[in-house]
Protein backbone atom coordinates (compact mmCIF):
# COMPACT_ATOMS: atom_id res chain seq x y z
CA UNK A 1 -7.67 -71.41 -47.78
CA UNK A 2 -9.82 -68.40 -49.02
CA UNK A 3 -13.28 -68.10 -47.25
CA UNK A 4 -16.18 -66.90 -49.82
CA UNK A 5 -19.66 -65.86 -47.88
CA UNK A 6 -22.29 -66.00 -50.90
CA UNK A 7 -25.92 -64.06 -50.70
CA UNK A 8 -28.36 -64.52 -52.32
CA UNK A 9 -28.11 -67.03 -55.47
CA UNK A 10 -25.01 -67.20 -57.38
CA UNK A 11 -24.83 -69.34 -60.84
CA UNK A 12 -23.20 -72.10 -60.21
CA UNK A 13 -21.46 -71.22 -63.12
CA UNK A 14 -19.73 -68.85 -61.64
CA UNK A 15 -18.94 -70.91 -57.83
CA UNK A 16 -17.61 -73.81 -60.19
CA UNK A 17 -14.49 -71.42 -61.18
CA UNK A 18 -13.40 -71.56 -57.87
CA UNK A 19 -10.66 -74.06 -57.01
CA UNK A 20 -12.27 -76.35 -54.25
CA UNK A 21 -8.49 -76.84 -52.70
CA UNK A 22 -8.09 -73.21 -52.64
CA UNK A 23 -11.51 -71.77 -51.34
CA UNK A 24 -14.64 -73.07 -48.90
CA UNK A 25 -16.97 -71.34 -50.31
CA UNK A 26 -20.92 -71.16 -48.57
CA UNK A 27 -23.63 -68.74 -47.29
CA UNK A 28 -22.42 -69.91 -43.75
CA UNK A 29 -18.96 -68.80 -43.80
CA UNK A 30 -17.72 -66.56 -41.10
CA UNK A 31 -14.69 -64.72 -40.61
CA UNK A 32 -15.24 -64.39 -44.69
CA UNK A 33 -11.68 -63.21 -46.76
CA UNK A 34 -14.78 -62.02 -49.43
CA UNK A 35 -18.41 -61.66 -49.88
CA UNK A 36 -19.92 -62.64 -53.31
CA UNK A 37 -23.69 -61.00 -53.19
CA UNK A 38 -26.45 -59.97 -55.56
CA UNK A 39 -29.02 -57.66 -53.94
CA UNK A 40 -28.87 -58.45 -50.44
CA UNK A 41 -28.72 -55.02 -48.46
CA UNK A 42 -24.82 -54.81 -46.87
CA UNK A 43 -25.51 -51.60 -44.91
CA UNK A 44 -26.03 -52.52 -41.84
CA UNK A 45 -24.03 -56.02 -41.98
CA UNK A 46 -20.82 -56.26 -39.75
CA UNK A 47 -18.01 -56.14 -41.92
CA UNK A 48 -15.45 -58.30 -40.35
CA UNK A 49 -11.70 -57.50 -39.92
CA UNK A 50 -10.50 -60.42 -42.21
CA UNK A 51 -12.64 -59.14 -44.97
CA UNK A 52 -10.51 -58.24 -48.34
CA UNK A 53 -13.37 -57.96 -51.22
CA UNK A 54 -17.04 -57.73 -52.27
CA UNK A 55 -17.61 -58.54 -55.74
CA UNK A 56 -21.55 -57.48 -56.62
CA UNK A 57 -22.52 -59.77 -59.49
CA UNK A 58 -24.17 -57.11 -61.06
CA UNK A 59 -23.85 -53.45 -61.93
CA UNK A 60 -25.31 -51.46 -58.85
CA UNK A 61 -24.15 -51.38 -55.42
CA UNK A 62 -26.13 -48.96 -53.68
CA UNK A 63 -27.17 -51.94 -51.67
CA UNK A 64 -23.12 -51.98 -50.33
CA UNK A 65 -21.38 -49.62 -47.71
CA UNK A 66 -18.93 -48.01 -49.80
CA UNK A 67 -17.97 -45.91 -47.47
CA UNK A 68 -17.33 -48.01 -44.76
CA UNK A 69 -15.52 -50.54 -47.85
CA UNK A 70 -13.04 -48.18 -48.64
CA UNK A 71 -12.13 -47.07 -45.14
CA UNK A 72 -11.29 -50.02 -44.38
CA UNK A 73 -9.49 -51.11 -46.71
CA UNK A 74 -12.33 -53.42 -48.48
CA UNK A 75 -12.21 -53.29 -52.37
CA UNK A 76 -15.47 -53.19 -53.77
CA UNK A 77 -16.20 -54.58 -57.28
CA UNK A 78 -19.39 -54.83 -59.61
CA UNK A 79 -19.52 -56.46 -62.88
CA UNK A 80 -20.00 -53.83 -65.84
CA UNK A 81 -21.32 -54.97 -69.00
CA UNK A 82 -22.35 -58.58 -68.32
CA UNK A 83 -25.99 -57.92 -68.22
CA UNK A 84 -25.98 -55.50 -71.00
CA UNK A 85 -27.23 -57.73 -73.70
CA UNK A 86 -30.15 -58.73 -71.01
CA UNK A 87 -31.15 -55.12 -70.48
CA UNK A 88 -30.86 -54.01 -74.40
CA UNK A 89 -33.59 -56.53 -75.30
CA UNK A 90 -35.84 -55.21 -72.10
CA UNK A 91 -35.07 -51.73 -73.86
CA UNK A 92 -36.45 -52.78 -77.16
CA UNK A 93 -39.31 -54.41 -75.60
CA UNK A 94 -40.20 -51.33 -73.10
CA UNK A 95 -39.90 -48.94 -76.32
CA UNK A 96 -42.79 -51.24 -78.07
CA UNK A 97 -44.52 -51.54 -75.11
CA UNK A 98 -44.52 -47.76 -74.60
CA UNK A 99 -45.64 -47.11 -78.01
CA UNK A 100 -48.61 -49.52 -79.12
CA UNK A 101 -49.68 -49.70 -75.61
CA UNK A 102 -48.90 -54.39 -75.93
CA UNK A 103 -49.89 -54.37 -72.18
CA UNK A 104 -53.14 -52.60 -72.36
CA UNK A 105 -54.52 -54.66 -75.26
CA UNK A 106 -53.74 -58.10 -74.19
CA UNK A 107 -55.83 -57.23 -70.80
CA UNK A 108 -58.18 -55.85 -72.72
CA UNK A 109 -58.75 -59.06 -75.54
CA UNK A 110 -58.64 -60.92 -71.75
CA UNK A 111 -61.11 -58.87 -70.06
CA UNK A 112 -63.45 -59.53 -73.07
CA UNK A 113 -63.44 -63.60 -72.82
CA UNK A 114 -63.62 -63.03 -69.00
CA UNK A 115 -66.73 -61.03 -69.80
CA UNK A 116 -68.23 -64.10 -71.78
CA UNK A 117 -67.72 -62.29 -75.24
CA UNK A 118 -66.91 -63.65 -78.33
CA UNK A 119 -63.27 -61.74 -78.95
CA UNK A 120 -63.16 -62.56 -82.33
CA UNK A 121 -66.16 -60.42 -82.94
CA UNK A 122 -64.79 -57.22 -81.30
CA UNK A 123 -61.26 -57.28 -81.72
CA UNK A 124 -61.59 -55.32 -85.02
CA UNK A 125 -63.36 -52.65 -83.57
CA UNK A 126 -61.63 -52.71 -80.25
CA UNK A 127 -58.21 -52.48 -81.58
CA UNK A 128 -58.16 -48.93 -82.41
CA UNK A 129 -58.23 -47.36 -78.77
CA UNK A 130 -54.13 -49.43 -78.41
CA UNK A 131 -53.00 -48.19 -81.72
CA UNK A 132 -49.87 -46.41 -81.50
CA UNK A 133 -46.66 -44.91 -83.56
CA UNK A 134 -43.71 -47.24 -84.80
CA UNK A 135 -39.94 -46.93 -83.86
CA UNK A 136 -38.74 -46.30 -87.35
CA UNK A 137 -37.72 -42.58 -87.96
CA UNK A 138 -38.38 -41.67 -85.05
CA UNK A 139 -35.62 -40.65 -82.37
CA UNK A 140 -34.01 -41.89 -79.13
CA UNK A 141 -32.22 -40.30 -76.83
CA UNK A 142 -30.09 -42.26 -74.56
CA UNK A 143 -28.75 -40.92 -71.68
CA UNK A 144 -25.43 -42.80 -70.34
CA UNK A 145 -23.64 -44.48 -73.01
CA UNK A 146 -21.49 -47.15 -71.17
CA UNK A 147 -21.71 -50.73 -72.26
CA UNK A 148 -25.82 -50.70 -71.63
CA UNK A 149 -26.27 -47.50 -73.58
CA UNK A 150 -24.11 -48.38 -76.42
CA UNK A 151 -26.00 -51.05 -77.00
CA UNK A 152 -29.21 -49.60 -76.77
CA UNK A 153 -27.83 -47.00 -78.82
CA UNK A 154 -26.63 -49.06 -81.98
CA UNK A 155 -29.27 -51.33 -81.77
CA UNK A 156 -31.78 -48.42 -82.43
CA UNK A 157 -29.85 -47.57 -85.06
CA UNK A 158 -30.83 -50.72 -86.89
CA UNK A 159 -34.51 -49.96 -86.33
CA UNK A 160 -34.11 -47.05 -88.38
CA UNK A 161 -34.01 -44.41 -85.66
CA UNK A 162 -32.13 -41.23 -85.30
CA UNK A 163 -29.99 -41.27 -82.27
CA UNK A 164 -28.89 -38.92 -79.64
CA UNK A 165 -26.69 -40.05 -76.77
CA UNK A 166 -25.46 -37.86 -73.54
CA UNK A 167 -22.52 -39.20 -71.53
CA UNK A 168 -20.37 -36.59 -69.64
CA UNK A 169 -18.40 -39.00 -68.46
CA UNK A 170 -17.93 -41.39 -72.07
CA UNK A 171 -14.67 -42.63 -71.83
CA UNK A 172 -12.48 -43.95 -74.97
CA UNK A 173 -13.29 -47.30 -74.89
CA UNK A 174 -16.97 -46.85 -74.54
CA UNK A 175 -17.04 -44.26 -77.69
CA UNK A 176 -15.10 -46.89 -79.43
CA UNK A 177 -18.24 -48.83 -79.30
CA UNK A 178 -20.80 -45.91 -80.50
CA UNK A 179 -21.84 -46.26 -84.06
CA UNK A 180 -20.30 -42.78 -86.03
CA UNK A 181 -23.90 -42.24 -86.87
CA UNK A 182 -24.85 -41.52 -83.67
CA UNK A 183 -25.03 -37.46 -82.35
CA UNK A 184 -22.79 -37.63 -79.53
CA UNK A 185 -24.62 -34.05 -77.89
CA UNK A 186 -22.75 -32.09 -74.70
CA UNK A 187 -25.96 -30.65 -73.62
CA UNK A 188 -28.59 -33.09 -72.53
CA UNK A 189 -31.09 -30.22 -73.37
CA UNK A 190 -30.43 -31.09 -76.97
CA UNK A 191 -31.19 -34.49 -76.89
CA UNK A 192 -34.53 -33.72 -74.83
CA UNK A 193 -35.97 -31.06 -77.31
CA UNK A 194 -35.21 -34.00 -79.92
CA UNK A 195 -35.74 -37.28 -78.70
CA UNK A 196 -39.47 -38.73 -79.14
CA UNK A 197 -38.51 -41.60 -76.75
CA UNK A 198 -35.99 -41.36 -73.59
CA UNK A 199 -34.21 -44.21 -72.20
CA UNK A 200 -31.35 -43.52 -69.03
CA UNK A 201 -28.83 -45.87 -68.17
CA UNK A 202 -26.71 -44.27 -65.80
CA UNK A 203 -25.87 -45.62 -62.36
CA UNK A 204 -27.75 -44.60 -58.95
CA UNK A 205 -25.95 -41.95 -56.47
CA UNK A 206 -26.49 -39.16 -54.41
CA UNK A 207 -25.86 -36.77 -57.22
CA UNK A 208 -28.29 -38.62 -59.53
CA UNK A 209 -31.18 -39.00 -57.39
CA UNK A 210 -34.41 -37.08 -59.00
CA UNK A 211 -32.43 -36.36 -62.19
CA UNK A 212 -35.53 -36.38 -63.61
CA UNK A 213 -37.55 -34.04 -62.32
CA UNK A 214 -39.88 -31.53 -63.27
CA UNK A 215 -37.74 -29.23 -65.25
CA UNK A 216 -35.66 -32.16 -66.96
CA UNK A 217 -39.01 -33.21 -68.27
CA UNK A 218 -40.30 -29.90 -69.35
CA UNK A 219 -37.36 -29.44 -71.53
CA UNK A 220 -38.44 -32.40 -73.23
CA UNK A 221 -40.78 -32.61 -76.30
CA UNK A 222 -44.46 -32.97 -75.68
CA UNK A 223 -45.59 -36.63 -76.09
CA UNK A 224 -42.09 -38.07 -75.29
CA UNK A 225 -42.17 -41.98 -74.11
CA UNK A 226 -39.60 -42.36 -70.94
CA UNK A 227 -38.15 -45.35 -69.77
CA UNK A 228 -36.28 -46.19 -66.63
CA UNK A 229 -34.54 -49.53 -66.63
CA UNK A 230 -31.85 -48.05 -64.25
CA UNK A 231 -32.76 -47.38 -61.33
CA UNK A 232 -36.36 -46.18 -59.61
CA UNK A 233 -35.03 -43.31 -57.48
CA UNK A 234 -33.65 -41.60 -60.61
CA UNK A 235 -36.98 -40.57 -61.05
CA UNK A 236 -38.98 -38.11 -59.54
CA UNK A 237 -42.20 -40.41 -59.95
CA UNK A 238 -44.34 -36.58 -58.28
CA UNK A 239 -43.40 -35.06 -61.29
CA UNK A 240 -43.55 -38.28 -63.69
CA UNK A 241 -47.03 -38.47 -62.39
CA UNK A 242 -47.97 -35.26 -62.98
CA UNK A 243 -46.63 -35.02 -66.24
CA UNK A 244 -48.29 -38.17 -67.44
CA UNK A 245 -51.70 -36.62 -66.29
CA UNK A 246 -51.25 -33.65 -68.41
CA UNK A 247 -49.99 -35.73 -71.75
CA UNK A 248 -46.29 -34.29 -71.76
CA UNK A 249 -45.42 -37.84 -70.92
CA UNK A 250 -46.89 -40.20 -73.46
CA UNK A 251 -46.02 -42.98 -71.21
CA UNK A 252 -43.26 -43.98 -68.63
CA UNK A 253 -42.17 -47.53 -68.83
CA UNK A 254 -39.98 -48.81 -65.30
CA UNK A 255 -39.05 -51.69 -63.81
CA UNK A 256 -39.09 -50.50 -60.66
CA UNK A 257 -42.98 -50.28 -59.69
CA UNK A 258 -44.58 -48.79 -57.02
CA UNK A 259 -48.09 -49.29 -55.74
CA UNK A 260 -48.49 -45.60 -57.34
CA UNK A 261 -47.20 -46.20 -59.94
CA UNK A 262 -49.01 -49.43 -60.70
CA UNK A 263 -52.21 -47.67 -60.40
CA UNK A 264 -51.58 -44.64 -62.87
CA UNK A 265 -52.65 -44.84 -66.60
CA UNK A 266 -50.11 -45.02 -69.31
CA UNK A 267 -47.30 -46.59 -66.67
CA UNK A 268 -45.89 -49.69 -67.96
CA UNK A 269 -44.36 -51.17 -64.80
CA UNK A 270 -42.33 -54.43 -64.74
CA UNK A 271 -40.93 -56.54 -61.70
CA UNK A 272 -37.05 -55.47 -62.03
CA UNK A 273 -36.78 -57.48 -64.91
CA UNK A 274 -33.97 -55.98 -66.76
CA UNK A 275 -31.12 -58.90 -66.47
CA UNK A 276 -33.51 -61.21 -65.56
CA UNK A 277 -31.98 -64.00 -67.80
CA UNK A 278 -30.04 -67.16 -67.24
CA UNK A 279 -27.17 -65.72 -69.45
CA UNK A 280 -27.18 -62.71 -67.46
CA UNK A 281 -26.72 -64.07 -64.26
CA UNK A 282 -24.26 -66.68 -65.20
CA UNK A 283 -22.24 -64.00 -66.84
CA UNK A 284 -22.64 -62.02 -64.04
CA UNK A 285 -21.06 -64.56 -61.61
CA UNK A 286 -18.26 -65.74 -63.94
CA UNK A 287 -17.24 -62.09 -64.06
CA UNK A 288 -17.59 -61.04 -60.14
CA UNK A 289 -15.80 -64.30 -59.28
CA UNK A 290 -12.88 -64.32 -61.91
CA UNK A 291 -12.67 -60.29 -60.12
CA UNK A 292 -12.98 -61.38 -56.50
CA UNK A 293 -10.10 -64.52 -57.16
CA UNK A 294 -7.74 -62.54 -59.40
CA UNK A 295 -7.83 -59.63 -56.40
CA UNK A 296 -7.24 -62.34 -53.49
CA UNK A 297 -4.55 -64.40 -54.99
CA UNK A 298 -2.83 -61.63 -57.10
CA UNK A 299 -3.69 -58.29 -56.04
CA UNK A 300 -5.38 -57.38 -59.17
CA UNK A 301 -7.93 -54.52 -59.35
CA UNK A 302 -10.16 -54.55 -62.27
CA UNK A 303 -13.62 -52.83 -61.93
CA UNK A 304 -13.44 -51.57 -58.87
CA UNK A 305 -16.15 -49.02 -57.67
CA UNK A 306 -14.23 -47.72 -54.92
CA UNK A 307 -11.02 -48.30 -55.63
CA UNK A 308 -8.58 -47.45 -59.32
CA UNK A 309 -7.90 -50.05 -61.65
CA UNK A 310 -4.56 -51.58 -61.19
CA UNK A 311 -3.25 -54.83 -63.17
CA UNK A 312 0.64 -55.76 -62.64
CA UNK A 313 2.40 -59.40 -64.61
CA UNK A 314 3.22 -60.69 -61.30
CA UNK A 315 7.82 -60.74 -60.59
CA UNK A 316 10.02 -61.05 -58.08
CA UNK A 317 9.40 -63.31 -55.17
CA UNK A 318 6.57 -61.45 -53.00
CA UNK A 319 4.06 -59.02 -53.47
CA UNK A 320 2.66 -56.00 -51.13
CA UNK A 321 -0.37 -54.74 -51.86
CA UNK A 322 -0.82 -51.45 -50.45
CA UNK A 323 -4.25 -49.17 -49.92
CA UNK A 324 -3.34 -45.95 -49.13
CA UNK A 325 -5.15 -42.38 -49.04
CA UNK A 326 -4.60 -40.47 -52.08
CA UNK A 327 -1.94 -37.59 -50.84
CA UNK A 328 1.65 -36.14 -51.61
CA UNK A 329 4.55 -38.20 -50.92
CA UNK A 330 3.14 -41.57 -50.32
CA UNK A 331 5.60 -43.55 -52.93
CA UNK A 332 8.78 -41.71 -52.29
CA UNK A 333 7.82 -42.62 -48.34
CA UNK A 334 7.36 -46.31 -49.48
CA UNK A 335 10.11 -47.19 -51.62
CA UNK A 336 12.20 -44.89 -48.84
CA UNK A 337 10.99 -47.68 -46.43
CA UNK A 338 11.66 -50.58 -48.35
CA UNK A 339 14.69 -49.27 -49.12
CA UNK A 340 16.04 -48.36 -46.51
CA UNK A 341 15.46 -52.16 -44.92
CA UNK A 342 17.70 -53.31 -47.95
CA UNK A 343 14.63 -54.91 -49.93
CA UNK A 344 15.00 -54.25 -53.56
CA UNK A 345 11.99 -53.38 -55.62
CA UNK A 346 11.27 -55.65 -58.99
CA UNK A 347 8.38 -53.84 -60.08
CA UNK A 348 5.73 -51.38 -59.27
CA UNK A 349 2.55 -49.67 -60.17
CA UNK A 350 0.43 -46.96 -58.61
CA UNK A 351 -2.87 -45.36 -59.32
CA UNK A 352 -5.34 -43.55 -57.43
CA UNK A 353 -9.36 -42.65 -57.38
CA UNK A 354 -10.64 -39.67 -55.87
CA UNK A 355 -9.36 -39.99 -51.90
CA UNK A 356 -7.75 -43.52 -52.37
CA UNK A 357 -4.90 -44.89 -54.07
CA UNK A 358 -3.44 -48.61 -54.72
CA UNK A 359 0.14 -49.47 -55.46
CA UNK A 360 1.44 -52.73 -55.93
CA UNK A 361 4.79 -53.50 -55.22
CA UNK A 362 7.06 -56.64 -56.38
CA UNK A 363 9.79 -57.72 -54.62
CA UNK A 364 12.96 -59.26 -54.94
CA UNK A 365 12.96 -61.09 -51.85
CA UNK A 366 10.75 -62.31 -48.81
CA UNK A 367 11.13 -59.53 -46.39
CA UNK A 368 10.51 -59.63 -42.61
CA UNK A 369 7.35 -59.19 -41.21
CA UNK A 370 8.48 -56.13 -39.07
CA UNK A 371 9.11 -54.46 -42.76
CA UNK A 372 5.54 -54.97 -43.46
CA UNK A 373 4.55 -53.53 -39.92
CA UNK A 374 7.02 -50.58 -40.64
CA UNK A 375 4.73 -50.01 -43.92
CA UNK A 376 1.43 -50.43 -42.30
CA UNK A 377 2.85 -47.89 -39.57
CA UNK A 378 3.19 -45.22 -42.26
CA UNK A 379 1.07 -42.06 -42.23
CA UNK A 380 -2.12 -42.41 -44.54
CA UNK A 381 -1.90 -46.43 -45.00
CA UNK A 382 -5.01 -47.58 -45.04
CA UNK A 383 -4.24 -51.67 -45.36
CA UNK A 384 -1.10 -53.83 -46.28
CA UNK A 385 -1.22 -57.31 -47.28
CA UNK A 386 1.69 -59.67 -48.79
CA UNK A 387 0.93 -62.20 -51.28
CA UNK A 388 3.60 -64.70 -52.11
């Protein structure tokens, strides 16, 4: 029996994929095989010995101790692309709202009734101070193009904008998805002297804190409408602020406020409302808990953040599931092992990321459990585990 500690809400759409003869599955559980979690902060929280996975049912983890995950052994997963769809709308909505200034003029018709005018009286006169410039033919720049930014990207096409996307790290599959119209640029300098709106979607780190800061948005064009659904710190709100006072910023639409923020003219701040949607979250769970399951009873990596994507047709009779650290020699000392205790290796696949690797081994028969302590004894294994 597989024990699942939840936190926060999960979908039940998601718990109900787990087999109730195969997992106990509560906020309560202790001694936890995985963790299923939303935003709860996991820095400081004991990560227990028994502990195999973390599957974030959502895209950033910055609220989980990588680090600490990968040391020991923990594989770490998030859930890329099921809250796209959520976040493109939020996109569409935040460029509107940045342009026409929505927010602004519904508190102002408000204000007017609260004031015991007659709005219908003023509205025609009052109108003209929230006028603002349409999307079509203008141009976006979108920085990040994975499954988020693609969206945004193709979507914008349809509105009848020009589109320029950065992504020094667009991978195959996600430039598959890019409509052939879009200008695909290498220097992000090129889509800022172009672009008369900005939207990033590119994941939180130490590297992309304050990515845009002063001199990212003085190579922009004068007037340009910025939004952040990402994340808040990717911001430099100083020099945000300080560009919106002097008009370089048209307007910055987040959805990560801050009582600064809040307060400033032509911020559009929203409540962290980007996959704020029952689809969203349901998809979100399905995906983190068809992750978490597939890695507990079969080894399985897919969308890992910490760990490389490995996926092996289970054969043979048992499988070892090995985390190692990502140096010389590691295999050929492996299969020397098994070898070398007579066990006869079906199949096998290996694949590392950065300082860690993974390798999955089949085998042709159930071996002793001194083999597998001979394997965890080896030089640079991180964790061993047998599934059969």
């Amino acid at each position: 029996m597989y024990r699942i500690k939840t936190f926060n809400k999960i979908s039940p759409v998601g718990l109900n994929r787990f087999n109730p003869e195969r997992y106990a599955v509560s906020d309560s559980e202790t001694n936890e095989d995985g963790i299923l979690v939303r935003s709860a902060k996991l820095l400081d929280y004991p990560l227990p010995e028994s502990l195999l996975a973390i599957a974030r049912a959502g895209v950033g983890v910055n609220n989980i101790p990588i680090d600490r995950c990968s040391e020991a052994g923990i594989a770490v997963f998030s859930t890329p692309g099921a809250n796209a769809n959520a976040v493109k709308e939020l996109v569409l909505c935040a460029m509107l709202m940045g342009s026409r200034d929505v927010d602004g003029a519904i508190r102002w018709v408000r204000s007017q009734v609260e004031a015991g005018v007659d709005v219908t009286t003023v509205v025609e006169k009052g109108k003209s101070a929230y006028a603002g410039p349409e999307l079509y033919k203008k141009t976006l720049g979108v920085i990040g193009l994975g499954a988020i930014g693609a969206l945004v990207a193709n979507i914008a096409l349809s509105l009848g904008m020009d589109v320029y996307g950065y992504d020094p790290y667009l991978s195959v599959d996600a430039a598959l998805r890019l409509d052939r119209h879009i200008h695909v640029v290498k220097d992000i300098n090129e889509l800022y002297k172009r672009a008369d709106y900005v939207t990033i979607h590119i994941h939180f780190t130490d590297k992309t804190r304050h990515i845009i800061d002063a001199k990212a948005i003085a190579a922009m064009k004068r007037g340009v409408r910025f939004i952040n659904l990402a994340r808040g710190e990717i911001v430099d709100d100083d020099a945000m602020l300080a560009a919106l006072d002097t008009g370089w910023v048209a307007a910055y639409i987040t959805d990560f406020p801050t009582n600064r923020l809040v307060q400033a003219p032509h911020v559009v701040a929203m409540p962290h409302l980007g996959a704020s949607t029952p689809e969203s979250e349901q998809n979100c769970a399905v995906m983190a808990v068809d992750e978490l399951t597939d890695y507990l009873e079969n080894g399985n990596i897919r969308n890992s953040v910490n760990l490389p994507s490995v996926s092996l047709e289970r054969s043979g009779i048992m499988r070892m599931c090995i985390i190692h650290r990502n140096v010389p020699a590691m295999l050929a000392n492996i299969t020397a092992l098994l070898s070398q205790d007579g066990v006869n290796v079906e199949n096998m696949s290996n694949k590392s990321r950065g300082d860690y690797a993974y390798t999955l081994v089949d085998l042709g028969a159930r071996v002793e459990q001194a083999v597998i302590e001979d394997v965890k004894c080896l030089a640079n294994v991180i964790r061993v585990r047998v599934i059969e």
